[in-house]
C-alpha atoms as a PDB file:
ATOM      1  CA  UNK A   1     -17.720 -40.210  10.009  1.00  0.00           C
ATOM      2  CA  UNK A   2     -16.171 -41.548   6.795  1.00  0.00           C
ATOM      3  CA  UNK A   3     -12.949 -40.363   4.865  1.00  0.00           C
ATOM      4  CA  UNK A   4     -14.749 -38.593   2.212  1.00  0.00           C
ATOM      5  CA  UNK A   5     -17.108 -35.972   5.430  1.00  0.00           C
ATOM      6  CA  UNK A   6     -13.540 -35.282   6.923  1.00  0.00           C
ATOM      7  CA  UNK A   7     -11.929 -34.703   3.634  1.00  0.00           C
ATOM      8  CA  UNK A   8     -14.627 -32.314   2.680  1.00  0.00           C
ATOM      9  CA  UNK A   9     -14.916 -30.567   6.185  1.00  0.00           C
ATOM     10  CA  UNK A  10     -10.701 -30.228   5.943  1.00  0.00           C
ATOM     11  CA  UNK A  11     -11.233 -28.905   2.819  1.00  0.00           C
ATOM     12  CA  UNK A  12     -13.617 -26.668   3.654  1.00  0.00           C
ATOM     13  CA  UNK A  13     -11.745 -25.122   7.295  1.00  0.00           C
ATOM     14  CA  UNK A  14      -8.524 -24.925   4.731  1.00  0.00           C
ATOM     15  CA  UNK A  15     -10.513 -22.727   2.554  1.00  0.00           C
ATOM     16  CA  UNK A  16     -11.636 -20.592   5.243  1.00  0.00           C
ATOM     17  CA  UNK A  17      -8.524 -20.012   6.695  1.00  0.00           C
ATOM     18  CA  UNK A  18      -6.976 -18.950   3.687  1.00  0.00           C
ATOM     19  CA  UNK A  19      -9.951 -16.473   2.789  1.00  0.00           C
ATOM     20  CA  UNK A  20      -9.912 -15.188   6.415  1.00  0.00           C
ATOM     21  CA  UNK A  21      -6.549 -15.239   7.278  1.00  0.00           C
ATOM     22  CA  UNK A  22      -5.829 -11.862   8.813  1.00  0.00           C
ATOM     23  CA  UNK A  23      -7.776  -8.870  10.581  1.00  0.00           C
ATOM     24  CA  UNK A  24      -5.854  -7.097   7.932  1.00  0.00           C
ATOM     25  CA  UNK A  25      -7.404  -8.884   5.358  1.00  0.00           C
ATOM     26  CA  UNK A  26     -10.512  -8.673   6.571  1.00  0.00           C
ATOM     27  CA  UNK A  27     -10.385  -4.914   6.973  1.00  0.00           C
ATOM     28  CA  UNK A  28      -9.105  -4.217   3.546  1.00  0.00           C
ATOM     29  CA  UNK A  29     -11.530  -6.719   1.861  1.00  0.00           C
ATOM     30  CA  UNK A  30     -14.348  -3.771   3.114  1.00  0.00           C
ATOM     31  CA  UNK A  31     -15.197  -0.355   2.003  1.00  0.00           C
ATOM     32  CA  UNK A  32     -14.302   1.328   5.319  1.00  0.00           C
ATOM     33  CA  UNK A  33     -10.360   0.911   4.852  1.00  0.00           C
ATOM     34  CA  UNK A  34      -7.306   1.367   2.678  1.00  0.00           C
ATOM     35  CA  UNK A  35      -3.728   0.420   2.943  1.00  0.00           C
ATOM     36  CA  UNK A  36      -0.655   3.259   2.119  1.00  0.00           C
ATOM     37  CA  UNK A  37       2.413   2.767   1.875  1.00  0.00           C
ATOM     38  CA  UNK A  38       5.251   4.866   1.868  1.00  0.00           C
ATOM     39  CA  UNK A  39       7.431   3.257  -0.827  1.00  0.00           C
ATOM     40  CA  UNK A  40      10.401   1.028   0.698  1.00  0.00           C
ATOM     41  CA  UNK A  41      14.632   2.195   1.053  1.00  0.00           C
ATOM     42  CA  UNK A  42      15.770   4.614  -0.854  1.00  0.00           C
ATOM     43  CA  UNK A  43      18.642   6.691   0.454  1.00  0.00           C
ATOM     44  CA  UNK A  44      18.475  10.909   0.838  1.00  0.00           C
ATOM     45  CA  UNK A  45      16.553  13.238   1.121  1.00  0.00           C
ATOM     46  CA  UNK A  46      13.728  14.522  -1.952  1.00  0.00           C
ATOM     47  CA  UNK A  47      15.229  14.414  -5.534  1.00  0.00           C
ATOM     48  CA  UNK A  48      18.797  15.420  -7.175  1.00  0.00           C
ATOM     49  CA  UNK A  49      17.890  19.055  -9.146  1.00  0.00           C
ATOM     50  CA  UNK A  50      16.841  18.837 -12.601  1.00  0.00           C
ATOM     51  CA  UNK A  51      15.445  15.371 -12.109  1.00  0.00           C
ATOM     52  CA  UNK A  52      12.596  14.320 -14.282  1.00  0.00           C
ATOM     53  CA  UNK A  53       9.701  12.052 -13.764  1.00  0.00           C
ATOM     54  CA  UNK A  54      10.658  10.130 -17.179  1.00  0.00           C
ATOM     55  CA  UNK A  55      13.864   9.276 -16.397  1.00  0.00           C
ATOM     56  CA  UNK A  56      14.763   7.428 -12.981  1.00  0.00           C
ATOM     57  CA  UNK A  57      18.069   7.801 -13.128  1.00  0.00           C
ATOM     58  CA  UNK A  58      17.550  11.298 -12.131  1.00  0.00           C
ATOM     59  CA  UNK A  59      15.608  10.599  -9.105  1.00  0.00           C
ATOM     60  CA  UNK A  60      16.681   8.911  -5.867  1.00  0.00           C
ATOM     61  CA  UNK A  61      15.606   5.327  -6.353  1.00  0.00           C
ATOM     62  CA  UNK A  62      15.359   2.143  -4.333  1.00  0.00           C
ATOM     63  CA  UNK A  63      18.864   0.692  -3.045  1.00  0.00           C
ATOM     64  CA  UNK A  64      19.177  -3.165  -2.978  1.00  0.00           C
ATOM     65  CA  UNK A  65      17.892  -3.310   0.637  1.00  0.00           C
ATOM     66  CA  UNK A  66      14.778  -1.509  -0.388  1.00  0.00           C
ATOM     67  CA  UNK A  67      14.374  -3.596  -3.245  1.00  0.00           C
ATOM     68  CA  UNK A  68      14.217  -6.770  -1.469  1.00  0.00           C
ATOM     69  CA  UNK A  69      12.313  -4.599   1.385  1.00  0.00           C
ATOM     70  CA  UNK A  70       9.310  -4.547  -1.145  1.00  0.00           C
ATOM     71  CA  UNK A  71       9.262  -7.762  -1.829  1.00  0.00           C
ATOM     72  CA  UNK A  72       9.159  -8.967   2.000  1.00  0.00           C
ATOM     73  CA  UNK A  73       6.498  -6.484   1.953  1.00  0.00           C
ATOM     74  CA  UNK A  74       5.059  -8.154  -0.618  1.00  0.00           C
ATOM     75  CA  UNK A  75       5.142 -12.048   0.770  1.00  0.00           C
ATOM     76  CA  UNK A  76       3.848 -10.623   4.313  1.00  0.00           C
ATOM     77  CA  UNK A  77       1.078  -9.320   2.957  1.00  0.00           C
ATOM     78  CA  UNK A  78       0.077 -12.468   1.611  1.00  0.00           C
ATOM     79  CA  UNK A  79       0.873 -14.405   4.973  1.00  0.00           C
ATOM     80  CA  UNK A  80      -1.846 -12.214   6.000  1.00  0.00           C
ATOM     81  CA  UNK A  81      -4.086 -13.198   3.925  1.00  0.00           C
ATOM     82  CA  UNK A  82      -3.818 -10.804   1.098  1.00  0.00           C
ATOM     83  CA  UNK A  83      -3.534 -12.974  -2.154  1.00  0.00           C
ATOM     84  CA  UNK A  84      -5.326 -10.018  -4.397  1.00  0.00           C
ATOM     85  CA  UNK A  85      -5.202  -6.361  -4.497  1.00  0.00           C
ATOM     86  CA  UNK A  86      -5.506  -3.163  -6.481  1.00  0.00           C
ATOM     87  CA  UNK A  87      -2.424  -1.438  -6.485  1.00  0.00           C
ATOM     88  CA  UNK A  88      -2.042   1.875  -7.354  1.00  0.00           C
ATOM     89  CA  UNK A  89       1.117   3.751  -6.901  1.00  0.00           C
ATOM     90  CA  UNK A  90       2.577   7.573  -7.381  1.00  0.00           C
ATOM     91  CA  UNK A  91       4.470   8.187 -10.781  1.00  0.00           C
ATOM     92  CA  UNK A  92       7.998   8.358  -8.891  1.00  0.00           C
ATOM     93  CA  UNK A  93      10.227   5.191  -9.585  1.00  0.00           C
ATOM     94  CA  UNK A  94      11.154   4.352  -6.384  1.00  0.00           C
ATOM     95  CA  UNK A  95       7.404   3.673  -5.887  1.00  0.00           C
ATOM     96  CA  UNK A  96       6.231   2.339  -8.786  1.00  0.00           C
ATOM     97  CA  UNK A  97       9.705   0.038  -7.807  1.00  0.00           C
ATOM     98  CA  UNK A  98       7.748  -0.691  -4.611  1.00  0.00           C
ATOM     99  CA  UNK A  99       4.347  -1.400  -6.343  1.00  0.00           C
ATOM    100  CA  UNK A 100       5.591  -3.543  -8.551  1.00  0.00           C
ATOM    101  CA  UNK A 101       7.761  -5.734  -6.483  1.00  0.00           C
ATOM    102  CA  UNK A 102       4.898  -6.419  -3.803  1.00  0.00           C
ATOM    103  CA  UNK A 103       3.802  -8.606  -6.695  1.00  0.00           C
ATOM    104  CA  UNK A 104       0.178  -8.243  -7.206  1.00  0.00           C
ATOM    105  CA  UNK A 105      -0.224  -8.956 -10.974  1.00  0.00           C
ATOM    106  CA  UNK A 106       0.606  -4.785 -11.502  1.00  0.00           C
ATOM    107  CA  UNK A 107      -0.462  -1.399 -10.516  1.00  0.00           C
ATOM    108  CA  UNK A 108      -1.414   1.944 -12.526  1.00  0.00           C
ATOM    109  CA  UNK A 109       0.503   5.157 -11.440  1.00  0.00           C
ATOM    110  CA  UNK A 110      -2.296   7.503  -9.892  1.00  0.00           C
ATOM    111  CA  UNK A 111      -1.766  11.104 -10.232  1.00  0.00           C
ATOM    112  CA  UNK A 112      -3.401  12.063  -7.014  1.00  0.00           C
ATOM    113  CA  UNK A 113      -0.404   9.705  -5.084  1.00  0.00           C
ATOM    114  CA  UNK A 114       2.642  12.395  -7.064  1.00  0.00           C
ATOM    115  CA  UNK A 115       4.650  14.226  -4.373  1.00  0.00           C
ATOM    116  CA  UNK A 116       4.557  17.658  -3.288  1.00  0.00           C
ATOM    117  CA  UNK A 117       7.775  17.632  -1.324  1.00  0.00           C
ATOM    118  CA  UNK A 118       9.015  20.801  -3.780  1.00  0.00           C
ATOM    119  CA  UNK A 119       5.816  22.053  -3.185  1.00  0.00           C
ATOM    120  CA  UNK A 120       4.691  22.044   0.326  1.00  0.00           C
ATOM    121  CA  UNK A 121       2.074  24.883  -0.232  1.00  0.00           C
ATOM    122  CA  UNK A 122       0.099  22.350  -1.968  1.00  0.00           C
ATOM    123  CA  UNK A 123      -0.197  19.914   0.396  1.00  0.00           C
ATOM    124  CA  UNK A 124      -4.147  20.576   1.357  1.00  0.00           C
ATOM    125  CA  UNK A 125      -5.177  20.684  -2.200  1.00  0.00           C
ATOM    126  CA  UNK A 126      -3.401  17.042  -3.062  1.00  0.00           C
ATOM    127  CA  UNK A 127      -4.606  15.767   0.258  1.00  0.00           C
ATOM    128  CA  UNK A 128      -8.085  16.749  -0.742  1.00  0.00           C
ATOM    129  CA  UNK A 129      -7.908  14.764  -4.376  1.00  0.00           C
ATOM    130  CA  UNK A 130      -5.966  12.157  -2.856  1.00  0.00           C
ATOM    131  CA  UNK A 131      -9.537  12.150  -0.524  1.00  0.00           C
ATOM    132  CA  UNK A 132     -11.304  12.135  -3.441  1.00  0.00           C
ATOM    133  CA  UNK A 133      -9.531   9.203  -4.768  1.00  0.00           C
ATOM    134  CA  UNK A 134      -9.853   6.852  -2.325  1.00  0.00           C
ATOM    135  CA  UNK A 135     -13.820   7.882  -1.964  1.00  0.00           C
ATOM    136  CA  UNK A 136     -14.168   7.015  -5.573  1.00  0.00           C
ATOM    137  CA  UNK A 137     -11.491   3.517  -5.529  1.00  0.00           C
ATOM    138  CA  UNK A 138     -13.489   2.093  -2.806  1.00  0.00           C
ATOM    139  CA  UNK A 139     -17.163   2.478  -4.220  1.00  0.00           C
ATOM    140  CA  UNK A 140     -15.814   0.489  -7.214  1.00  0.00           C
ATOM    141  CA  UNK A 141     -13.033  -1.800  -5.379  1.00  0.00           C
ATOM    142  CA  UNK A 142     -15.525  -4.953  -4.834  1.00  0.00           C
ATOM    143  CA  UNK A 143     -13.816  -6.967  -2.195  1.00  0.00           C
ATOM    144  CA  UNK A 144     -10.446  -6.698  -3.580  1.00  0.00           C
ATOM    145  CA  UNK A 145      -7.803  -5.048  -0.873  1.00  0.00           C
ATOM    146  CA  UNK A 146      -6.820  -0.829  -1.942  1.00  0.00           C
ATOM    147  CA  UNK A 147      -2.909  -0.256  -1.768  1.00  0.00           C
ATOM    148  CA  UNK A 148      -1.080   2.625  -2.266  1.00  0.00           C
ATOM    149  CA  UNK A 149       2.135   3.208  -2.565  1.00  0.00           C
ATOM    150  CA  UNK A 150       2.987   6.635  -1.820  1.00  0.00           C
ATOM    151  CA  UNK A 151       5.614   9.203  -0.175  1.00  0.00           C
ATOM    152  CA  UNK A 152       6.193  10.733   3.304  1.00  0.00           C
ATOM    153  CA  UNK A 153       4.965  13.947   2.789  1.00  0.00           C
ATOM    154  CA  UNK A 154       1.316  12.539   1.276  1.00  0.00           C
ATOM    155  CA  UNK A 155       1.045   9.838   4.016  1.00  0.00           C
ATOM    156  CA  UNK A 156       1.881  12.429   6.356  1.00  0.00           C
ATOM    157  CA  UNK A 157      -0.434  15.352   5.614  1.00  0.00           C
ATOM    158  CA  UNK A 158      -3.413  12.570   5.293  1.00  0.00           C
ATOM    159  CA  UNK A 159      -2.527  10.798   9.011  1.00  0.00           C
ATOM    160  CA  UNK A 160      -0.317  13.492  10.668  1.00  0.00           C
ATOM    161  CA  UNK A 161       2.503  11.247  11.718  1.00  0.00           C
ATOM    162  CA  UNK A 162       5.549  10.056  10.475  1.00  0.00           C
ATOM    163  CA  UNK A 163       6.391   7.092   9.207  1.00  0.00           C
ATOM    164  CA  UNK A 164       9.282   5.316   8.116  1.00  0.00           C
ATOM    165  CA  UNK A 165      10.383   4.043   4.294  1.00  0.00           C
ATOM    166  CA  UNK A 166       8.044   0.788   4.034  1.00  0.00           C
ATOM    167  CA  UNK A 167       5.719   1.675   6.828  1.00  0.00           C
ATOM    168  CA  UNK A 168       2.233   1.116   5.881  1.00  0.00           C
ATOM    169  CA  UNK A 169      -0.713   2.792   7.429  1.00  0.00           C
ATOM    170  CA  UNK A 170      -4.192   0.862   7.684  1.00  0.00           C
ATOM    171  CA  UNK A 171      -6.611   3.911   7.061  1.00  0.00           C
ATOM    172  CA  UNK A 172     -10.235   3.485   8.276  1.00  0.00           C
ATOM    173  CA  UNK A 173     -11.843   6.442   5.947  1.00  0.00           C
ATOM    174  CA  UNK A 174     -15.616   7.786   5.388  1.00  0.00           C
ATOM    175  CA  UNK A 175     -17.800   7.745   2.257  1.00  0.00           C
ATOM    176  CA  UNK A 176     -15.734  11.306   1.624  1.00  0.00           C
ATOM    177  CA  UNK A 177     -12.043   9.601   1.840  1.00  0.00           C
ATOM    178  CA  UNK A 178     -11.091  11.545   4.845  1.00  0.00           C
ATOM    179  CA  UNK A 179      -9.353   8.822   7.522  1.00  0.00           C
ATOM    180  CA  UNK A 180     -11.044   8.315  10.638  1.00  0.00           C
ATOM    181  CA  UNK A 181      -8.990   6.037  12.404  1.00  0.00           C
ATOM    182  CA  UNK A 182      -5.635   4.370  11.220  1.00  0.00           C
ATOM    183  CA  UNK A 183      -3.334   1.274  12.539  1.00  0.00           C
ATOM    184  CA  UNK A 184       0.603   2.017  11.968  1.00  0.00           C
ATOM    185  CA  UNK A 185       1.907  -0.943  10.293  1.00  0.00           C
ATOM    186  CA  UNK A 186       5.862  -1.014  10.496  1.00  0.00           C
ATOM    187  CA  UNK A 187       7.742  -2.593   7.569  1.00  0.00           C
ATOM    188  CA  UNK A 188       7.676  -6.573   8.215  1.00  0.00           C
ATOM    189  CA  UNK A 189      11.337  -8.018   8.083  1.00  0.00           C
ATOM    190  CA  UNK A 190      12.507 -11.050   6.562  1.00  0.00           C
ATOM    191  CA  UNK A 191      12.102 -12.674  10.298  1.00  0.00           C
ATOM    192  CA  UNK A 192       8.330 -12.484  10.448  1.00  0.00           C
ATOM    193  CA  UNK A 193       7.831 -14.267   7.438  1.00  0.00           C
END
């Protein structure tokens, strides 16, 4: 075999790797599952009263460690594999914070990710449209990888359990939205990278 057939065929296994690199990846690059996340640190309990949705500094926002929380988030995904993705994230700071410092070339704030934590009578009727979201992302997704970057409360009402600040939830859902099966993912650390 000369130079040039094992260049190629190292090329090509390389290339492979890289496009295959995870379960996760695999998983995500389908139409049967979605990734949430509950966004990453950020210290208490719901919102200061009076806070508004157009000004952060009335909300509880990310603290340094959950800063650099999203972006170990951020490089493990790609160790496994996910190099693109369509982020979408809820209109709260401290999540759009998260989206955007998993650093995957931006997200859009989706109104069906918006928590009902001062509203906890709503929670079937937001888990329904968030449904209805993710029914409608993945029939138009292609192969790229669905993350959303959410809160507690929604993650909870859709799976049932809890989950921490940075936890991530692999979400095998129907044609409908509704999950099926999920895979808890806890919050990489700086360790695993």
């Amino acid at each position: 075999m000369n130079l040039k057939k094992i260049t190629c065929c190292c090329v090509f296994l390389l290339s492979a790797l890289w496009t295959h690199a995870s379960e996760l990846s695999d998983k995500l690059q389908s139409s049967d599952y979605v990734l949430l996340m509950r966004h990453t640190l950020a210290p208490g309990v719901g919102d200061p009263a009076g806070y508004t949705l157009e000004d952060c500094k009335t909300q509880r926002n990310l603290s340094a460690e959950g800063r650099q929380q999203a972006g170990v988030v951020g490089n493990w995904l790609r160790k496994q594999g996910v190099v693109h993705a369509e982020v979408y994230s809820s209109a709260w700071c401290r999540c759009q914070d998260t989206a955007e410092l998993l650093k995957f070339n931006g997200f859009q704030v989706a109104p069906p990710l918006a928590s009902f934590f001062d509203e906890m009578h709503l929670a079937k009727s937001r888990t329904q449209a968030l449904e209805q979201f993710i029914a409608e992302k993945l029939k138009t997704k292609s192969h790229k990888p669905l993350i959303l970057v959410t809160h507690h409360v929604n993650i909870h009402a859709f799976m049932g359990e809890n989950i921490a600040s940075g936890d991530m939830v692999l979400a095998r859902v129907d044609a409908h939205g509704k999950m099926r099966s999920y895979q808890l993912i806890p919050r990489p650390s700086q360790a695993q990278l």
